[in-house]
PDB file of N, CA and C in Angstrom:
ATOM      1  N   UNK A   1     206.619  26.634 104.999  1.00  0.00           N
ATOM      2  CA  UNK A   1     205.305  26.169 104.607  1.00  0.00           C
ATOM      3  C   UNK A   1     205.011  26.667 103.193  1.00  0.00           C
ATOM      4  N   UNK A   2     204.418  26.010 102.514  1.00  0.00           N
ATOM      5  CA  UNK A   2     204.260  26.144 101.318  1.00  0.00           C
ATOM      6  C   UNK A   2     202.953  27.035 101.193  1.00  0.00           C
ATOM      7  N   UNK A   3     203.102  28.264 100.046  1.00  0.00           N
ATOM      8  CA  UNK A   3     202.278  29.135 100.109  1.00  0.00           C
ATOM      9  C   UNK A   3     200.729  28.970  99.799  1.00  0.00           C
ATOM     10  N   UNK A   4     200.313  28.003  99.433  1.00  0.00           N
ATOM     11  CA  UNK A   4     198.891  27.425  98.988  1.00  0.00           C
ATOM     12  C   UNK A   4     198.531  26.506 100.281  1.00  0.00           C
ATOM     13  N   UNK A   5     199.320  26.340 101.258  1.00  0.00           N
ATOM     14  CA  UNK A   5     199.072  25.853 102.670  1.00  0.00           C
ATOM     15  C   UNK A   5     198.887  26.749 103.616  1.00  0.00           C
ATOM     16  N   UNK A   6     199.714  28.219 103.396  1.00  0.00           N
ATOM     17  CA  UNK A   6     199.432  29.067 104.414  1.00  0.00           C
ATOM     18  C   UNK A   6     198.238  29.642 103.911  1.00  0.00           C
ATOM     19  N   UNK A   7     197.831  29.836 102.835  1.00  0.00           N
ATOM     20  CA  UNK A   7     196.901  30.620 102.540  1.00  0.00           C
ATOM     21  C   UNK A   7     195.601  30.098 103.092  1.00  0.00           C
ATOM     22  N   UNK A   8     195.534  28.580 103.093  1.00  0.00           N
ATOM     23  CA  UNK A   8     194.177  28.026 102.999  1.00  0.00           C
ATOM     24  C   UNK A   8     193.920  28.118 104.962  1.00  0.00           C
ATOM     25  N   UNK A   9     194.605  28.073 105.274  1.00  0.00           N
ATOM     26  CA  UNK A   9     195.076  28.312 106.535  1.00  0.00           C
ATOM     27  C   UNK A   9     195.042  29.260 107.794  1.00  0.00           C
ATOM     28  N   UNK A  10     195.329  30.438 106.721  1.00  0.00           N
ATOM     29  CA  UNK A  10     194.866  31.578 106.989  1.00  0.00           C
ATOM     30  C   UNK A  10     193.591  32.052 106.735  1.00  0.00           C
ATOM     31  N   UNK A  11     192.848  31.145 105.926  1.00  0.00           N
ATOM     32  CA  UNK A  11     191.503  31.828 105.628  1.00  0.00           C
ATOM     33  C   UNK A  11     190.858  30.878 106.542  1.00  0.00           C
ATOM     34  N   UNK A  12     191.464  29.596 106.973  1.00  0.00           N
ATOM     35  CA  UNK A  12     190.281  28.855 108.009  1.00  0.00           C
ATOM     36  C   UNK A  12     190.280  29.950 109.354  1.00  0.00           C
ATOM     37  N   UNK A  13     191.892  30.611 109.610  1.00  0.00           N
ATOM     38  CA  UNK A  13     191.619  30.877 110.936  1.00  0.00           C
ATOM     39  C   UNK A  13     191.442  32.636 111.779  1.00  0.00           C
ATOM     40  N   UNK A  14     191.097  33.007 110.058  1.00  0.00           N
ATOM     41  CA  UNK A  14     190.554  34.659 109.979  1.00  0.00           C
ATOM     42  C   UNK A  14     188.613  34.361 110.364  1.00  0.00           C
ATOM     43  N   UNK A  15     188.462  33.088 110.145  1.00  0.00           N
ATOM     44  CA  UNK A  15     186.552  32.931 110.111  1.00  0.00           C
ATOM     45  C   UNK A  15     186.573  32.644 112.138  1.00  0.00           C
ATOM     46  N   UNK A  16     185.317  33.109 112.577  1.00  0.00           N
ATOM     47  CA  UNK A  16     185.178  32.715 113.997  1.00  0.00           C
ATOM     48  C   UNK A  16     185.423  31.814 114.399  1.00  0.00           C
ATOM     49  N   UNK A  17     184.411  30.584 113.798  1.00  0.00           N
ATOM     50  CA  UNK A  17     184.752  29.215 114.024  1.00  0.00           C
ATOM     51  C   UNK A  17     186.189  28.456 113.502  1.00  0.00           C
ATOM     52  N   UNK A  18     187.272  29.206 112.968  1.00  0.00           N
ATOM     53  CA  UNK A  18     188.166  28.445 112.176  1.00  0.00           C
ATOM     54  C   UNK A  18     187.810  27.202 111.468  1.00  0.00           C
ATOM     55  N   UNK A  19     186.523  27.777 110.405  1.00  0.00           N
ATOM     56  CA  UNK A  19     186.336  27.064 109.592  1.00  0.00           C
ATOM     57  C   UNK A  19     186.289  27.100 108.000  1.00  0.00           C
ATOM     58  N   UNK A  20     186.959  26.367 107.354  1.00  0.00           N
ATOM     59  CA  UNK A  20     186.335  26.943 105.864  1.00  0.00           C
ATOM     60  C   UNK A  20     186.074  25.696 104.945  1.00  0.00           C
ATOM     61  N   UNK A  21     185.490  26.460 103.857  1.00  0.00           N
ATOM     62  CA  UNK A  21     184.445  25.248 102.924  1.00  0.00           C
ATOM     63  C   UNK A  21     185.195  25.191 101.907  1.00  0.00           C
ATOM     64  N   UNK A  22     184.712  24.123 100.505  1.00  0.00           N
ATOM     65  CA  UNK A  22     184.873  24.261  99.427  1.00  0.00           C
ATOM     66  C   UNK A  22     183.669  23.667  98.756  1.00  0.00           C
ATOM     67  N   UNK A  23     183.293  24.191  97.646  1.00  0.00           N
ATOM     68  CA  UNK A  23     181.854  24.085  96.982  1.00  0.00           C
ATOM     69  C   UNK A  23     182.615  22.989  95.990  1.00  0.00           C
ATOM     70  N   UNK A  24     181.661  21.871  95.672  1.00  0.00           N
ATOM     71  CA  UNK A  24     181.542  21.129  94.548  1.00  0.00           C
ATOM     72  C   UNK A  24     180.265  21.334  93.652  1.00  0.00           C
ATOM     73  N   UNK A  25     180.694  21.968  92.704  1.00  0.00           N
ATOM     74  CA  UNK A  25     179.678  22.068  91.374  1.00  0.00           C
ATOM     75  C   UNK A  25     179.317  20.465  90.767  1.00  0.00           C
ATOM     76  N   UNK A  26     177.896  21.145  90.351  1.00  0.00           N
ATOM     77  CA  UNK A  26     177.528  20.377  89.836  1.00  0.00           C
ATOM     78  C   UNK A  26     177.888  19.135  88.684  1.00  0.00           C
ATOM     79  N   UNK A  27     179.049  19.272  87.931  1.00  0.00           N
ATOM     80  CA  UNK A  27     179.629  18.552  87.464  1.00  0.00           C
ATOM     81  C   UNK A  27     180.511  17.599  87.917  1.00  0.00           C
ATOM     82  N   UNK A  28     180.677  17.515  89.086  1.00  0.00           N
ATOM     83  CA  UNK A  28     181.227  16.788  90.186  1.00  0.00           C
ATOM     84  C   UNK A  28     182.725  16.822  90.565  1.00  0.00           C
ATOM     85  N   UNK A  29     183.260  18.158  89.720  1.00  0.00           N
ATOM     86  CA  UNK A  29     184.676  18.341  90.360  1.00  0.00           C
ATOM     87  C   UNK A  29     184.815  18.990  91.336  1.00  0.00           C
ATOM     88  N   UNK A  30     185.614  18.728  92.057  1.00  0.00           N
ATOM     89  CA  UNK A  30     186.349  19.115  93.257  1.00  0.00           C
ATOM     90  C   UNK A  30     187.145  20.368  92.649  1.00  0.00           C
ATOM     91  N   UNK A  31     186.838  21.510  93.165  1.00  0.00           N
ATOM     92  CA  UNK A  31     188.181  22.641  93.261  1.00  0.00           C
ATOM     93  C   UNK A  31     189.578  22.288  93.228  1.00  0.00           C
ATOM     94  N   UNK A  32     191.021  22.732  93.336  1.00  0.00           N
ATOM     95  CA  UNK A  32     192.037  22.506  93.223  1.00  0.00           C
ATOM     96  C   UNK A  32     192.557  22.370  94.980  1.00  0.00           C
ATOM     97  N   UNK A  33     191.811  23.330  95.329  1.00  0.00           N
ATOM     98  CA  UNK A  33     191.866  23.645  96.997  1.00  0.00           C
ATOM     99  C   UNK A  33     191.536  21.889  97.705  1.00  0.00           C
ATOM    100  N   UNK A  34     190.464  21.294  97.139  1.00  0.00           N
ATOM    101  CA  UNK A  34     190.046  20.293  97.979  1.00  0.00           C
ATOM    102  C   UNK A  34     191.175  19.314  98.009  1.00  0.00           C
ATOM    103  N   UNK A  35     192.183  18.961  97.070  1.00  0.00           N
ATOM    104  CA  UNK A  35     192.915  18.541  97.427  1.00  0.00           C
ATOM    105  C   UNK A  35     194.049  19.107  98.497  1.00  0.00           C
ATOM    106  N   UNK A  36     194.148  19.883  98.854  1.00  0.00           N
ATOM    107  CA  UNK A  36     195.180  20.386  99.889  1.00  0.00           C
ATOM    108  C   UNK A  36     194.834  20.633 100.721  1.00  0.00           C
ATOM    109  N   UNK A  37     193.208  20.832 101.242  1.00  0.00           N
ATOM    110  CA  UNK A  37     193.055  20.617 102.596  1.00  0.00           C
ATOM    111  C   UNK A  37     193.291  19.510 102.974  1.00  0.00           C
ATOM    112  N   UNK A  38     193.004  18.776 102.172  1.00  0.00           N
ATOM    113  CA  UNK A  38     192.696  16.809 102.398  1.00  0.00           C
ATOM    114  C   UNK A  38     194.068  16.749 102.721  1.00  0.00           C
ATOM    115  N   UNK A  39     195.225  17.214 102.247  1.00  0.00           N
ATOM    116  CA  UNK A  39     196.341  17.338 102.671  1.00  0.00           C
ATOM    117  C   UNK A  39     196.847  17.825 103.900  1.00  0.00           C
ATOM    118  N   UNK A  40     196.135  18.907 104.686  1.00  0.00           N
ATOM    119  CA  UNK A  40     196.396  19.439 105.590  1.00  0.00           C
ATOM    120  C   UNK A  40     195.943  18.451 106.517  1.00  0.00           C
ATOM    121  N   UNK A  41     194.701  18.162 106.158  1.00  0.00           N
ATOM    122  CA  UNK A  41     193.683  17.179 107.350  1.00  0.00           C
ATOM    123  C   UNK A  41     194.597  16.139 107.547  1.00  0.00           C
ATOM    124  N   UNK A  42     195.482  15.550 106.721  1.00  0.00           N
ATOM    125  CA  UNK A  42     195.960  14.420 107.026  1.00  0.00           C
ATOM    126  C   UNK A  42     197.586  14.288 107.731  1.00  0.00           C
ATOM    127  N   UNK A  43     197.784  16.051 107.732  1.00  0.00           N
ATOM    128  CA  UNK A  43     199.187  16.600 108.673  1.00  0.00           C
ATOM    129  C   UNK A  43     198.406  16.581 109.773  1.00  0.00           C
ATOM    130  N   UNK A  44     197.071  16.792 110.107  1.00  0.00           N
ATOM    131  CA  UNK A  44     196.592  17.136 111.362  1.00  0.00           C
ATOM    132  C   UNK A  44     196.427  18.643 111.496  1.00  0.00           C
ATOM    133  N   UNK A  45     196.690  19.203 110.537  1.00  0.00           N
ATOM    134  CA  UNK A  45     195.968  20.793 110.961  1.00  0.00           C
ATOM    135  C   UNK A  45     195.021  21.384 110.360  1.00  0.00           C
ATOM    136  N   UNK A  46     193.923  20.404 110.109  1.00  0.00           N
ATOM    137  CA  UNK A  46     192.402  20.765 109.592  1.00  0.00           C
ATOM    138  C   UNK A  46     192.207  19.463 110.498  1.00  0.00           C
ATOM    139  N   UNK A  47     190.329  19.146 110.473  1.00  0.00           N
ATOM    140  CA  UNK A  47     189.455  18.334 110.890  1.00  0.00           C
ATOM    141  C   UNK A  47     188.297  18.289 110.659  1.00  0.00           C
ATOM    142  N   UNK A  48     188.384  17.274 109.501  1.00  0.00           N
ATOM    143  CA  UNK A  48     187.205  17.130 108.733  1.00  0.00           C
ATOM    144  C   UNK A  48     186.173  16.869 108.942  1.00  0.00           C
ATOM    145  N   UNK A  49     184.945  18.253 108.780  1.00  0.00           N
ATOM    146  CA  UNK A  49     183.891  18.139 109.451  1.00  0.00           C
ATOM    147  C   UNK A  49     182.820  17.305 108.834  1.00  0.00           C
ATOM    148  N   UNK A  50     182.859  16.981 107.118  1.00  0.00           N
ATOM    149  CA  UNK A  50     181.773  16.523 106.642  1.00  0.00           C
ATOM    150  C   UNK A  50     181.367  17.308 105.432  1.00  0.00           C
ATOM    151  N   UNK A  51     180.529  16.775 104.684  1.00  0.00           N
ATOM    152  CA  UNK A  51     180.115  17.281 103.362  1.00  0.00           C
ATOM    153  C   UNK A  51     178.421  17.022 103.746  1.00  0.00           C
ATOM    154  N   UNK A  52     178.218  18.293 102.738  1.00  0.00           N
ATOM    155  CA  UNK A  52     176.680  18.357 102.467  1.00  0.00           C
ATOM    156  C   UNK A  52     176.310  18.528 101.250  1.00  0.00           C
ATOM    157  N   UNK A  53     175.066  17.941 100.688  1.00  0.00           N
ATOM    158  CA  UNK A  53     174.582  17.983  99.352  1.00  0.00           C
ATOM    159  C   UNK A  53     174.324  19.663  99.078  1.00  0.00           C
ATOM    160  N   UNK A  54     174.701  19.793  98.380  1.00  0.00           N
ATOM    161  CA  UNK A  54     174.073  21.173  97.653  1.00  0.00           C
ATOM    162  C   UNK A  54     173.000  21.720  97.183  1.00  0.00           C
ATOM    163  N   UNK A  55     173.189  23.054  96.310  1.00  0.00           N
ATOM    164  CA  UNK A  55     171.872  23.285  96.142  1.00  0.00           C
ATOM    165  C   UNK A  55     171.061  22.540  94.881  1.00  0.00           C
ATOM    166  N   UNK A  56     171.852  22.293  94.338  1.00  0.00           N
ATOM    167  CA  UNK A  56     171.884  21.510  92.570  1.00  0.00           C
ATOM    168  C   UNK A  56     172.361  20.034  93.029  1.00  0.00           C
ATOM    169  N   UNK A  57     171.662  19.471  91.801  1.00  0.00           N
ATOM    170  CA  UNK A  57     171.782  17.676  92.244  1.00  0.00           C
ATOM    171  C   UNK A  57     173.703  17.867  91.803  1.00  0.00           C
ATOM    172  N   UNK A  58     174.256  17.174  92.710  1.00  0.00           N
ATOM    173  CA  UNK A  58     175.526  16.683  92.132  1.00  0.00           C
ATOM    174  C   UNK A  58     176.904  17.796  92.650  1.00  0.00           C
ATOM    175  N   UNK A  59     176.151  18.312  93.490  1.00  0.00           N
ATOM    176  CA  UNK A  59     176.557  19.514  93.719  1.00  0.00           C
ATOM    177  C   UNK A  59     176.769  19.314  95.519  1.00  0.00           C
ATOM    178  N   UNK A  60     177.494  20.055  95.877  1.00  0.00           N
ATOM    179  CA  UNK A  60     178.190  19.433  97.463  1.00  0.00           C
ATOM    180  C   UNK A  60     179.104  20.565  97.983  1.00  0.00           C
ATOM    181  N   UNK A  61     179.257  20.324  99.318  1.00  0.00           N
ATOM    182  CA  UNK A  61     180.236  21.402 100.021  1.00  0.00           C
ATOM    183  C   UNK A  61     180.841  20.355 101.091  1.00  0.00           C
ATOM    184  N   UNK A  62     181.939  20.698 101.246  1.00  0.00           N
ATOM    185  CA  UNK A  62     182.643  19.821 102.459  1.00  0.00           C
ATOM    186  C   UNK A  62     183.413  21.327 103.314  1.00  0.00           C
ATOM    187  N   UNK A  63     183.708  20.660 104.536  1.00  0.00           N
ATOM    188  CA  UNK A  63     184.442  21.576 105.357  1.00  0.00           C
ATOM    189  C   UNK A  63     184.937  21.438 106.470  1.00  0.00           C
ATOM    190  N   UNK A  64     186.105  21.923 106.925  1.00  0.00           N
ATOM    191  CA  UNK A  64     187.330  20.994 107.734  1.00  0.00           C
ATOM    192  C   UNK A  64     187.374  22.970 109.072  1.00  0.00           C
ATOM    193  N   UNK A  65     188.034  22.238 110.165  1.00  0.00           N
ATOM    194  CA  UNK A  65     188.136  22.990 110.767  1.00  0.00           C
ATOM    195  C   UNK A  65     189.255  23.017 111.254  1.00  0.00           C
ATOM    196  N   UNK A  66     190.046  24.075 111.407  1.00  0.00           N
ATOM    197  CA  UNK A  66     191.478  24.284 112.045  1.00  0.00           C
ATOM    198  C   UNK A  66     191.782  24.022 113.480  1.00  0.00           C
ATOM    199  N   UNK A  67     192.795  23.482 113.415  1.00  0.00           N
ATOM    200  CA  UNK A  67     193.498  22.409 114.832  1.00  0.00           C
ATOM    201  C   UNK A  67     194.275  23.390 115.383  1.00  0.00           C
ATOM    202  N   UNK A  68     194.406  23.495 116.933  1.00  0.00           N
ATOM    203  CA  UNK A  68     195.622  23.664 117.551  1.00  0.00           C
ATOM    204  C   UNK A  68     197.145  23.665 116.730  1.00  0.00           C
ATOM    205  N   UNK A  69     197.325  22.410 116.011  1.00  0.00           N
ATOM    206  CA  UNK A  69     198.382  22.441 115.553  1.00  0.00           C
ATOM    207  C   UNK A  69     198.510  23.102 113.985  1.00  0.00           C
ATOM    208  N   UNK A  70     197.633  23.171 113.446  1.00  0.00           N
ATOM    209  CA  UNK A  70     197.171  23.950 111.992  1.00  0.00           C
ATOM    210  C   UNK A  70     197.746  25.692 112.612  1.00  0.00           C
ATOM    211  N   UNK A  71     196.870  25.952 113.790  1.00  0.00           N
ATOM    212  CA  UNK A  71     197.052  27.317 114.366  1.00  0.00           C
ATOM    213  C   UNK A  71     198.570  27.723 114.663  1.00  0.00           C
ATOM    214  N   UNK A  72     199.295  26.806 115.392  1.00  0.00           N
ATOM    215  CA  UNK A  72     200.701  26.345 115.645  1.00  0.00           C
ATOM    216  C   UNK A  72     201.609  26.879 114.439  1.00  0.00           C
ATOM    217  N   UNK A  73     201.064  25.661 113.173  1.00  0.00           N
ATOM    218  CA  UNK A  73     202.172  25.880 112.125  1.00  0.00           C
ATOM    219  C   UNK A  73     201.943  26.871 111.499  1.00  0.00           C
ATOM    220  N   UNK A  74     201.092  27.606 111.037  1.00  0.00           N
ATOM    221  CA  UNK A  74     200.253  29.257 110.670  1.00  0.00           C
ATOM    222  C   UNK A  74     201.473  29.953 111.500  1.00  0.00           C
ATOM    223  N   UNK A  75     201.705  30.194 112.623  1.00  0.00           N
ATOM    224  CA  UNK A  75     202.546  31.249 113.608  1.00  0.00           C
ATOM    225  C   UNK A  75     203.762  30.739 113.337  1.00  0.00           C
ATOM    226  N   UNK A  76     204.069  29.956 113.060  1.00  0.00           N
ATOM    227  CA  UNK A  76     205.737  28.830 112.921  1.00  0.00           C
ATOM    228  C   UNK A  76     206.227  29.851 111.653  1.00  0.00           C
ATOM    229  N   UNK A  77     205.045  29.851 110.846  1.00  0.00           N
ATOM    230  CA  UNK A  77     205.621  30.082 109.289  1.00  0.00           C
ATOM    231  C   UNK A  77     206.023  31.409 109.146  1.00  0.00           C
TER     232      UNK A  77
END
């Protein structure tokens, strides 16, 4: 597993809910991270919960929650 996969991975499934976020600033970029969950979500080991507007116009948070099989490949690796 590639190390920017275990990591993100490991931080969904150190939180109670095995969940984690990423903030979109106000300028409307996406972090580097948001692309590789979107990546994970689409192996099936995240599950994308949804985005919310922020605190600033233009500004947003999305956040995916860790799968059985996310948990799976985490212990595999």
């Amino acid at each position: 597993m590639i190390d920017h996969r275990r990591r993100l991975l490991s931080r969904a499934a150190l939180t109670d809910e095995g969940r984690i976020t990423v903030r979109r600033e106000p300028d409307r970029a996406w972090p580097g991270d948001h692309s590789r969950l979107c990546a994970l979500e689409n192996d099936g080991h995240l599950l994308f919960l949804g985005e919310e507007p922020g605190p600033s116009p233009g500004s947003a948070s999305a956040e995916w929650r860790i799968t059985a099989q996310g948990r799976e490949a985490l212990r595999d690796a």
